[in-house]
Every structure is written in structure tokens, then in C-alpha cells.
C-alpha atoms as a PDB file:
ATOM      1  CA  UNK A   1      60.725 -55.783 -41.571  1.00  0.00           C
ATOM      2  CA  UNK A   2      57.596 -53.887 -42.535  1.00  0.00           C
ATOM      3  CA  UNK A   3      55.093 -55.824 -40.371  1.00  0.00           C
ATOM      4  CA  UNK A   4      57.143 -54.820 -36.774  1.00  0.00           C
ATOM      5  CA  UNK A   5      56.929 -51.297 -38.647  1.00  0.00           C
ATOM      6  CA  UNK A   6      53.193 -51.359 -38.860  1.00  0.00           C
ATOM      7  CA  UNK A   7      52.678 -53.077 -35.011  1.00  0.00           C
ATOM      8  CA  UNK A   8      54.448 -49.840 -33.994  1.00  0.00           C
ATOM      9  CA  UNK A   9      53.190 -47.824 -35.397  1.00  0.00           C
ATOM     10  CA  UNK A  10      48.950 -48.619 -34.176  1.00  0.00           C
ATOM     11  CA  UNK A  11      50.764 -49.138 -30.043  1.00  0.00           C
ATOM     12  CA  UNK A  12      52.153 -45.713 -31.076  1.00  0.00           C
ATOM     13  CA  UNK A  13      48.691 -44.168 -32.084  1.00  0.00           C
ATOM     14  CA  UNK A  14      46.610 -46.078 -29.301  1.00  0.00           C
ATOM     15  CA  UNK A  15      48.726 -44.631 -26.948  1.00  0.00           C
ATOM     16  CA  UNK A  16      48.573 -41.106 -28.098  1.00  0.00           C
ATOM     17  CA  UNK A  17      44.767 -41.848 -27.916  1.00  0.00           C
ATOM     18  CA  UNK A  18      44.535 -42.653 -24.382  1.00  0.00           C
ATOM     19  CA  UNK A  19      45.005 -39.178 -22.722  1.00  0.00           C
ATOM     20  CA  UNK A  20      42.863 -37.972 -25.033  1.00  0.00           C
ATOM     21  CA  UNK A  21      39.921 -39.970 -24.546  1.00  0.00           C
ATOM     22  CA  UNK A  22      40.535 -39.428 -20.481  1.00  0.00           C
ATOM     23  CA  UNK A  23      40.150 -35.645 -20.931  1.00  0.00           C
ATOM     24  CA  UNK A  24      36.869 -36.155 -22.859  1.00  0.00           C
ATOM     25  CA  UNK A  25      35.613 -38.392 -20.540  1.00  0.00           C
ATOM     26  CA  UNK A  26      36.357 -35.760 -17.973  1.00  0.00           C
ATOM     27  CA  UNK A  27      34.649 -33.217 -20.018  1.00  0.00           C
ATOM     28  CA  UNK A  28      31.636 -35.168 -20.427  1.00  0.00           C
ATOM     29  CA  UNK A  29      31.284 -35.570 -16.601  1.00  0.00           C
ATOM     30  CA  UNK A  30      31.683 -31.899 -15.808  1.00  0.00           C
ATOM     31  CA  UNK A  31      29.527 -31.756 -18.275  1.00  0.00           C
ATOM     32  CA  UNK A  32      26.707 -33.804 -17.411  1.00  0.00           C
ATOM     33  CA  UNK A  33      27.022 -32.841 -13.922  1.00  0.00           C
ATOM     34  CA  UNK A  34      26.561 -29.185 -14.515  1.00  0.00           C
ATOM     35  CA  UNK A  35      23.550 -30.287 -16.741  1.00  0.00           C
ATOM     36  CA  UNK A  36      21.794 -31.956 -13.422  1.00  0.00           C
ATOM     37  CA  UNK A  37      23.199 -29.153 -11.294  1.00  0.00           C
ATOM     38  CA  UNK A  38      21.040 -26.663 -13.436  1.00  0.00           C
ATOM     39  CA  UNK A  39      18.406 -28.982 -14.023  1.00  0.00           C
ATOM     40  CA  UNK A  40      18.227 -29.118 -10.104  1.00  0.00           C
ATOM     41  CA  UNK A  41      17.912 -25.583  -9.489  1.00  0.00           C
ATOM     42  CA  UNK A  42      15.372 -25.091 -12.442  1.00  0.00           C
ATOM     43  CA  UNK A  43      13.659 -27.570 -10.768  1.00  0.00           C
ATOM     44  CA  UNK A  44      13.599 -26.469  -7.253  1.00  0.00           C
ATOM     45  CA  UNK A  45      12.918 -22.356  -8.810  1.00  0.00           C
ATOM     46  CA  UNK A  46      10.189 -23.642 -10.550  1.00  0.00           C
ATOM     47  CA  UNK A  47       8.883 -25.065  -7.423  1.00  0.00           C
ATOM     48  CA  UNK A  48       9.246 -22.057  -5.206  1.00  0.00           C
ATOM     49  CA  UNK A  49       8.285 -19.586  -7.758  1.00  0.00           C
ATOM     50  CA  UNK A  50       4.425 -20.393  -7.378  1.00  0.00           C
ATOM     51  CA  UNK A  51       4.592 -20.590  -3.563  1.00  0.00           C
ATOM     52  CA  UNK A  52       5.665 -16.865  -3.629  1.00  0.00           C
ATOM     53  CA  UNK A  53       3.609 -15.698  -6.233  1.00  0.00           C
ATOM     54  CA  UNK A  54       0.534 -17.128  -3.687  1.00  0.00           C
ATOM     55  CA  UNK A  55       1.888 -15.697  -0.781  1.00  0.00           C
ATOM     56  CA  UNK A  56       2.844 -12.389  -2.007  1.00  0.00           C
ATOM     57  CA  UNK A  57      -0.268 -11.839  -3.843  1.00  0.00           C
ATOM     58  CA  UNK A  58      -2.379 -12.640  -0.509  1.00  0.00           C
ATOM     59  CA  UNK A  59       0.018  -9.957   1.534  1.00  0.00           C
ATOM     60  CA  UNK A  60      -0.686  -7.599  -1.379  1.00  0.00           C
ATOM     61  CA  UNK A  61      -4.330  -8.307  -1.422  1.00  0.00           C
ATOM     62  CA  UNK A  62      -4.603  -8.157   2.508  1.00  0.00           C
ATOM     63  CA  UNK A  63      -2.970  -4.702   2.821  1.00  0.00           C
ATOM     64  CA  UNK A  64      -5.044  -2.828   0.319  1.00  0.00           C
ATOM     65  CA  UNK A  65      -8.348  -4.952   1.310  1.00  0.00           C
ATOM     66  CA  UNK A  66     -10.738  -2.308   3.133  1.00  0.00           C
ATOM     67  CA  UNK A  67     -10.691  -4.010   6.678  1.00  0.00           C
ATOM     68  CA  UNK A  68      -6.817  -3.846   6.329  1.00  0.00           C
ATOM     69  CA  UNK A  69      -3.944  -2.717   7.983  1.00  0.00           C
ATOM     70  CA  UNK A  70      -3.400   0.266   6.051  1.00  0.00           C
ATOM     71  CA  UNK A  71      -6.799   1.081   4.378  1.00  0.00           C
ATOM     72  CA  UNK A  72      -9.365   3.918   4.832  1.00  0.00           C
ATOM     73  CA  UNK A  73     -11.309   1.818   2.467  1.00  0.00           C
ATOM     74  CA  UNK A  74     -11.017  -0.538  -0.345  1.00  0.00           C
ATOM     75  CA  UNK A  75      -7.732   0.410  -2.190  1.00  0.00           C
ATOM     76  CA  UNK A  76      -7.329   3.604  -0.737  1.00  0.00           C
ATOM     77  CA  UNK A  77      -4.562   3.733   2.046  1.00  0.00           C
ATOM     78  CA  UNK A  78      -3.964   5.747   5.114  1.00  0.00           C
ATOM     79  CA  UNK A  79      -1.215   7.614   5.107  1.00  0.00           C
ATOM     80  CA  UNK A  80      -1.213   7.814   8.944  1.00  0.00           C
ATOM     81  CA  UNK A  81      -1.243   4.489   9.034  1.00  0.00           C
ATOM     82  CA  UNK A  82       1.126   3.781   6.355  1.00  0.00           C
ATOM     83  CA  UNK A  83       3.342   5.727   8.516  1.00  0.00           C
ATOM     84  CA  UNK A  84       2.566   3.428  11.545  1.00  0.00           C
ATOM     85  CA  UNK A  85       3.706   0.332   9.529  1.00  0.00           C
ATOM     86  CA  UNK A  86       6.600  -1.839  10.132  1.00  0.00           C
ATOM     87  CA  UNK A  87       7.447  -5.397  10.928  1.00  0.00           C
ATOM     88  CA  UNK A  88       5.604  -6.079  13.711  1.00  0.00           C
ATOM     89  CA  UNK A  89       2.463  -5.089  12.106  1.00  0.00           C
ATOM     90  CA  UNK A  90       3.471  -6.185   8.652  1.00  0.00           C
ATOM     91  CA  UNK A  91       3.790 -10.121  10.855  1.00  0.00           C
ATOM     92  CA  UNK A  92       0.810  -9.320  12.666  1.00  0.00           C
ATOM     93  CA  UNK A  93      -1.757  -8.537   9.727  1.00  0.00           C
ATOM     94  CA  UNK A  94       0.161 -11.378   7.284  1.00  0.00           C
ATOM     95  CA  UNK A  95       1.201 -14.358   9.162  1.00  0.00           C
ATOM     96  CA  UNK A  96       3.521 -15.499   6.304  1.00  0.00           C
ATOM     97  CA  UNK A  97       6.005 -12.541   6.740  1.00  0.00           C
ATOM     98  CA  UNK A  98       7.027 -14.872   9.862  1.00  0.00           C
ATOM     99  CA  UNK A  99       7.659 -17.739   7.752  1.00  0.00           C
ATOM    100  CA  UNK A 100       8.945 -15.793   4.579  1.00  0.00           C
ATOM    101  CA  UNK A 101      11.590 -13.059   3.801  1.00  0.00           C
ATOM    102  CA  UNK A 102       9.035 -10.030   2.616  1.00  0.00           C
ATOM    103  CA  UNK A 103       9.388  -6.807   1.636  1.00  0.00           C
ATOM    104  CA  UNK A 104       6.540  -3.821   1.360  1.00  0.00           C
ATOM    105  CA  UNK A 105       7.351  -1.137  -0.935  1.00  0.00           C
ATOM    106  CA  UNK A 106       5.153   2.023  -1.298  1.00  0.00           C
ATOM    107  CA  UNK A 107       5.962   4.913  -4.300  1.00  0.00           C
ATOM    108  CA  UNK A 108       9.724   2.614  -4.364  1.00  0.00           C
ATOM    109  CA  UNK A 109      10.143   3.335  -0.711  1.00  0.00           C
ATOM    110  CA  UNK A 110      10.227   0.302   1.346  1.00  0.00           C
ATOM    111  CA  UNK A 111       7.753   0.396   4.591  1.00  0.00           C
ATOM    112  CA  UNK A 112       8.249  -2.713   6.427  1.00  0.00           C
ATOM    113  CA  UNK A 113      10.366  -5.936   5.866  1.00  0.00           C
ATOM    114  CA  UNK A 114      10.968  -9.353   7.383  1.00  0.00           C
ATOM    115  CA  UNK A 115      13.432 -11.164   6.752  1.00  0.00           C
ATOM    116  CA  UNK A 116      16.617 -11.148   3.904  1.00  0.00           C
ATOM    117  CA  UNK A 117      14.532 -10.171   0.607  1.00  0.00           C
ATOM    118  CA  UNK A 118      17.613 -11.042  -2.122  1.00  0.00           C
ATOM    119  CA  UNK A 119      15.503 -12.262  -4.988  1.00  0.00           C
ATOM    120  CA  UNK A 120      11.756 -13.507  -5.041  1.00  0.00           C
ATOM    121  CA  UNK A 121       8.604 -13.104  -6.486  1.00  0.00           C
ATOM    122  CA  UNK A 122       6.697  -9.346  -6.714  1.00  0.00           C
ATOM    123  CA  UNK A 123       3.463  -8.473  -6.440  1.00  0.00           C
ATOM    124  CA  UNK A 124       1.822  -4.944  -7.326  1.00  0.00           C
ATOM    125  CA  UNK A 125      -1.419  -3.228  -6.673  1.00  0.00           C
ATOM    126  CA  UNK A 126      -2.257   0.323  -8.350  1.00  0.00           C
ATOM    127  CA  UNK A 127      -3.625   2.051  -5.107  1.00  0.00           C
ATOM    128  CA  UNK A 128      -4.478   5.379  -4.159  1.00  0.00           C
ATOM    129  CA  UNK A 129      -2.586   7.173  -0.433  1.00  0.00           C
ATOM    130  CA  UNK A 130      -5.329   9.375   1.253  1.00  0.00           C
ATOM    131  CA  UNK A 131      -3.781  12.105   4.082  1.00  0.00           C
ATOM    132  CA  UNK A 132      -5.866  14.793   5.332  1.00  0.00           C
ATOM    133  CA  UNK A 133      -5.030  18.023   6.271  1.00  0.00           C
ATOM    134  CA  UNK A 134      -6.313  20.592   8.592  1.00  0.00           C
ATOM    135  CA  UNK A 135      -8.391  23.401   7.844  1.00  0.00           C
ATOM    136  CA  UNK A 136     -10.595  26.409   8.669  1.00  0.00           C
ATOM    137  CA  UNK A 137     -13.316  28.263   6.916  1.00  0.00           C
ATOM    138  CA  UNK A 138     -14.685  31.490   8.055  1.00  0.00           C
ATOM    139  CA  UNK A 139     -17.640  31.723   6.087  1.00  0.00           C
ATOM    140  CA  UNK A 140     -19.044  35.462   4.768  1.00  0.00           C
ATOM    141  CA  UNK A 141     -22.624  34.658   6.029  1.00  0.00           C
ATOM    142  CA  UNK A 142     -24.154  38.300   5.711  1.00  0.00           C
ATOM    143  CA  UNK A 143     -25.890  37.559   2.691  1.00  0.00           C
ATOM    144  CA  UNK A 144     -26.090  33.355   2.849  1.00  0.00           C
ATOM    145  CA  UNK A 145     -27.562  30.689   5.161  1.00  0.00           C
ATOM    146  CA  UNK A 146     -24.890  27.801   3.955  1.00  0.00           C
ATOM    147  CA  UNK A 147     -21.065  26.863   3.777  1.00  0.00           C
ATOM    148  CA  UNK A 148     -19.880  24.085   1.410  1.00  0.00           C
ATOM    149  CA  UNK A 149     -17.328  21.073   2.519  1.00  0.00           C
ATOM    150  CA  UNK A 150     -15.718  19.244  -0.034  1.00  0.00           C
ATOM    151  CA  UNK A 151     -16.346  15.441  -0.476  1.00  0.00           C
ATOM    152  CA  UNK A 152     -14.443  12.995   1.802  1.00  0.00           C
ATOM    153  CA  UNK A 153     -14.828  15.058   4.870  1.00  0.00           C
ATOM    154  CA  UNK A 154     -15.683  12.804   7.853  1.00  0.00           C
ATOM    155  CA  UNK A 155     -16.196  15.658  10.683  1.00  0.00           C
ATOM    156  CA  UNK A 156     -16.369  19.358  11.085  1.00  0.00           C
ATOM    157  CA  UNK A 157     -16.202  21.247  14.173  1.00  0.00           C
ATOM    158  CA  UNK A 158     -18.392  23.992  14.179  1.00  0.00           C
ATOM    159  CA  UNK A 159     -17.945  27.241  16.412  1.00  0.00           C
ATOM    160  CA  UNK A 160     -21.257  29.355  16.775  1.00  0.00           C
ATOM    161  CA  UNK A 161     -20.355  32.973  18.333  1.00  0.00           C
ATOM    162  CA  UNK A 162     -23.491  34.721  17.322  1.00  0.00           C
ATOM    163  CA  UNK A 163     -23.528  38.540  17.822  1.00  0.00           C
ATOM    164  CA  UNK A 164     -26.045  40.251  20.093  1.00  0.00           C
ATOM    165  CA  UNK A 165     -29.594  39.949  19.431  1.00  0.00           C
ATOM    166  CA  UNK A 166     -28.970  37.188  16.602  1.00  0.00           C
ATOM    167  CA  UNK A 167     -29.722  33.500  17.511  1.00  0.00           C
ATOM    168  CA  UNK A 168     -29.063  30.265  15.545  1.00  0.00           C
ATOM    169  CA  UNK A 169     -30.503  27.508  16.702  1.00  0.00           C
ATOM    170  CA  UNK A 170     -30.343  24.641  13.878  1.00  0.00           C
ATOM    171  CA  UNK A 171     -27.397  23.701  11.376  1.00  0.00           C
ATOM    172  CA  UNK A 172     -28.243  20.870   8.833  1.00  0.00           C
ATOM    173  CA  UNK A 173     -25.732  19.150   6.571  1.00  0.00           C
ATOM    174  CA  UNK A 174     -27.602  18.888   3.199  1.00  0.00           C
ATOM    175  CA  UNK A 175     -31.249  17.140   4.382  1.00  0.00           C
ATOM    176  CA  UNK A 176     -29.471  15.970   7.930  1.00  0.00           C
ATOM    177  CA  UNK A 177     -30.385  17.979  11.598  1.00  0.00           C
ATOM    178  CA  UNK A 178     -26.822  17.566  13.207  1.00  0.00           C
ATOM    179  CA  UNK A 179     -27.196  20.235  15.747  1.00  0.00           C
ATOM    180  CA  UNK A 180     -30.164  21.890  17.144  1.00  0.00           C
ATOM    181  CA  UNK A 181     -31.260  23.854  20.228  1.00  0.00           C
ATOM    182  CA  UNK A 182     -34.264  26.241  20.700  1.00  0.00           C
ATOM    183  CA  UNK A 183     -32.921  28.168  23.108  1.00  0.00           C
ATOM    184  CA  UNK A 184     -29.376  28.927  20.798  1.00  0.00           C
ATOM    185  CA  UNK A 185     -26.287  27.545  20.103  1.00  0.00           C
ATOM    186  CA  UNK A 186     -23.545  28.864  21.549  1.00  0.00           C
ATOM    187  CA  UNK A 187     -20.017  27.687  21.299  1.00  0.00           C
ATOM    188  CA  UNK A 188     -17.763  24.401  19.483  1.00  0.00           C
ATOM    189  CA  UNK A 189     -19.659  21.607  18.428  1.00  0.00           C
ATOM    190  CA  UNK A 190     -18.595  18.486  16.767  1.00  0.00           C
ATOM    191  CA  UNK A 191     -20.275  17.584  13.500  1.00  0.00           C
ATOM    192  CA  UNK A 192     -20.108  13.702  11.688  1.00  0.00           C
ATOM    193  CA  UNK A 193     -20.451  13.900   7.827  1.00  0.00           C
ATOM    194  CA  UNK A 194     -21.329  11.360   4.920  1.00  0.00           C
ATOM    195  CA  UNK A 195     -17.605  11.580   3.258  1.00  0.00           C
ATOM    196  CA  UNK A 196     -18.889  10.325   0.180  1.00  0.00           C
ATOM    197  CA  UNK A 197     -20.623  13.655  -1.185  1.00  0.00           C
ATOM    198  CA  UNK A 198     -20.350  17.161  -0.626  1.00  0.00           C
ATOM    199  CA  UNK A 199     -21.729  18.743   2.420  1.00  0.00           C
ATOM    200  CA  UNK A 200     -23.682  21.980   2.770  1.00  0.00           C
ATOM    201  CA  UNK A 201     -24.012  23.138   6.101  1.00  0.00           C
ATOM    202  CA  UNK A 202     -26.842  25.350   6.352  1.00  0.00           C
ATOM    203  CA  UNK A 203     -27.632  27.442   9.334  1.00  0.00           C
ATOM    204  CA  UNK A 204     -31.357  28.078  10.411  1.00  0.00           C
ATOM    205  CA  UNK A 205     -31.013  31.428  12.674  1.00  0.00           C
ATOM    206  CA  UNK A 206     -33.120  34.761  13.318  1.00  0.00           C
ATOM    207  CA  UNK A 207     -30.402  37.626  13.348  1.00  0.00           C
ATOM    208  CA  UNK A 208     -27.787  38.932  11.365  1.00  0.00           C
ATOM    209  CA  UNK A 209     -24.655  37.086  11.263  1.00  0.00           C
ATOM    210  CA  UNK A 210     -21.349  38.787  10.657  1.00  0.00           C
ATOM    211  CA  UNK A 211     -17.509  37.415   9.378  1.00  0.00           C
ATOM    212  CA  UNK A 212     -16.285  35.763  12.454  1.00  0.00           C
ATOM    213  CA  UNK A 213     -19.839  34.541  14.258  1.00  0.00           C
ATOM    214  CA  UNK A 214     -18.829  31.268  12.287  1.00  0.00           C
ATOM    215  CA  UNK A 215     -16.115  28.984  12.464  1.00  0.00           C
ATOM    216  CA  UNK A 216     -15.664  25.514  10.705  1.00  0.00           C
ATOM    217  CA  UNK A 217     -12.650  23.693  10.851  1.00  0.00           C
ATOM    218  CA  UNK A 218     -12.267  19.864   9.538  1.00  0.00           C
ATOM    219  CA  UNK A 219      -9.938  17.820   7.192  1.00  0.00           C
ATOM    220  CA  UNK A 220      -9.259  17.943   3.861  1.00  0.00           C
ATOM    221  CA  UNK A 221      -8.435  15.375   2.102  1.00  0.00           C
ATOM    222  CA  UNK A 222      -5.731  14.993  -0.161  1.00  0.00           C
ATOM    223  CA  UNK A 223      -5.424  11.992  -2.498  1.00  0.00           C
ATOM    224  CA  UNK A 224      -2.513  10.594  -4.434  1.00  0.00           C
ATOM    225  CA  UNK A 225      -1.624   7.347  -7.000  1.00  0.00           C
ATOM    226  CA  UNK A 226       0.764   5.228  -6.051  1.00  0.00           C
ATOM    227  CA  UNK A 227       1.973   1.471  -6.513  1.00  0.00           C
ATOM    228  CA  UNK A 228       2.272  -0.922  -3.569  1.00  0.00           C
ATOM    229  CA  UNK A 229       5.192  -3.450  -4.347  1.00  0.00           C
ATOM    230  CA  UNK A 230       4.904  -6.774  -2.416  1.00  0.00           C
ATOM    231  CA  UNK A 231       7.929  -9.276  -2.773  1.00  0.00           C
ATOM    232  CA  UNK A 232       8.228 -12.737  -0.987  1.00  0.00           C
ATOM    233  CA  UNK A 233      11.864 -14.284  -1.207  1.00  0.00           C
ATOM    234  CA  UNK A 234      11.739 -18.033   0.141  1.00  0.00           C
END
């Protein structure tokens, strides 16, 4: 009687065993299969991850380059032209932003996108945003010859309304003749400048000249730092 008792006992247990060993097989293919799933996308992230990182840091480095789309010179933007920016000239100047989602950011405030931008790779460049403003000096010249510009202006327009019996008949900008007649110079004249240093406009005249015979209007510029944000999503 004990050996049927034993028999029964081990179909008893070996039974109880085989649900048990189903569910862990299940387990270990959900399991494994998540493993690969992961593995896959690691995988395929790692291989995208470098492609955006190249393309985004070529955008970045083409927009702040000084024959770009947005520069006044190397690393110093336009802010007229930033303002002009959008796709089609983001697609235009960076061929990639046809192929590839991309987003421009300037100061957090995006400026042109292409495509979906959910995710990707970012790119930064410390940068500086040039505007200019308008303005106009009336220069005291009863008891000086000169006027001083500040650095980074371009072009002046210079008014000459000289008083009875006073003529002027050269201005130089520091060691530069930009306007000259013998005879007098009468009226608005346009002036180019070196931007890169400070400008004295001198005035070579026979006369007296009062507040008001003078006029010189050009743009200032004003200069802030900023961070342009490049992200590429493929």
C-alpha cells in the first residue's frame, strides 16, 4: 500500500509543476523580447544621435558664419534679418532642414522651423544680436572743428546749412577726405565710415558756424548676448 501512495503522490507534484513552469516560460519570453525591443531602439538612437549632432552643428555653424543668413559679421547677428527669418530661408541657407525636422531658437524664442521637432539633438552657439537705431546729433560747433561717432557706425548723413558769409568746404572722418568742394558745401550728403573705430568728423571751413548749421544723423548700434539653439529631430 505505501508504494501506490508514493506514485501519487510525485503525478500529484509534477502536475502542480506544469502551470508553473508555463508561466515562467512566458515570463522569460516577455522578457527577452523586451530585452531586444530596447536593445533595438538603443541601437537605432545610438545610430541617429551622431547624424543629428552633424547636421545640427553645421545649421548652427552656417547661421552664425559671417557670409550667413543672419550675420553682420562673424558671430554677430542682424536683428533685421533675424526678423526676416523663417522656413523658407531657414531651407534655403541649410539644405538639411528639407530632409530633417529642425528647429532655430534665438534668446528661447523659436525663429524658424521645419518639420515636427519632438526630441533630437541641440546645438548652441554663444552669439551676439546687433540692431541699430536712428539718430541725430546737432553738434555745438562755435568753439570746435569736429563731432565724434561712436564705433560700429557704417554711414552718416551729413546736412551742411552754413550761415551767411561762412563757407565749409571739406569734412574728413579721422585722416579720410569724404566730402569736399571749393566752392562750398551746401546741403545733405551721404557719408561711408570704417565701423570698426570711432569716427571724428572734422569740418575744414572759413566762417563762424552756429547750433543748427550742422546736422548728422546715422545709426547706432546697439549690441546684445544671446544663445542660438539649433535642434535636428530625425
Amino acid at each position: 500500500m505505501t508504494v501506490p501512495s508514493r506514485r501519487c503522490d510525485n503525478s500529484t507534484r509534477a502536475q502542480t509543476s506544469l502551470p508553473a513552469l508555463g508561466i515562467a516560460l512566458v515570463l522569460l519570453t516577455v522578457v527577452t523580447g523586451l530585452g531586444v525591443a530596447m536593445a533595438d531602439t538603443a541601437i537605432a538612437g545610438a545610430d541617429r544621435a551622431p547624424d543629428e549632432r552633424r547636421v545640427a552643428a553645421a545649421i548652427a555653424d552656417q547661421l552664425v558664419a559671417g557670409d550667413g543668413p543672419l550675420a553682420a559679421r562673424s558671430n554677430v547677428l542682424n536683428q533685421s534679418r533675424v526678423d526676416d527669418f523663417d522656413q523658407s530661408a531657414l531651407e534655403e541657407n541649410a539644405p538639411p532642414a528639407s530632409e530633417y525636422a529642425v528647429s532655430v531658437k534665438l534668446a528661447d524664442e523659436e525663429i524658424a522651423r521645419s518639420g515636427t521637432v519632438q526630441g533630437g539633438t541641440r546645438i548652441s552657439r554663444l552669439i551676439v544680436v546687433e540692431a541699430r537705431e536712428p539718430r541725430t546729433l546737432t553738434p555745438d560747433l562755435t568753439t570746435t572743428d569736429a563731432v565724434t561717432l561712436p564705433r560700429r557706425s557704417a554711414r552718416a548723413t551729413v546736412t551742411i546749412d552754413p550761415p551767411t558769409g561762412t563757407s565749409v568746404w571739406t569734412v574728413r572722418a579721422n585722416d579720410r577726405v569724404v566730402l569736399h568742394n571749393r566752392s562750398g558745401l551746401d546741403g545733405s550728403y551721404e557719408v561711408s565710415l570704417v565701423p570698426y573705430e570711432t569716427t571724428e568728423l572734422r569740418f575744414q571751413r572759413a566762417g563762424r558756424l552756429e547750433s543748427g548749421n550742422v546736422t548728422v544723423e546715422y545709426d547706432a548700434p546697439r549690441s546684445t548676448k544671446e544663445t542660438l539653439v539649433v535642434t535636428v529631430d530625425a
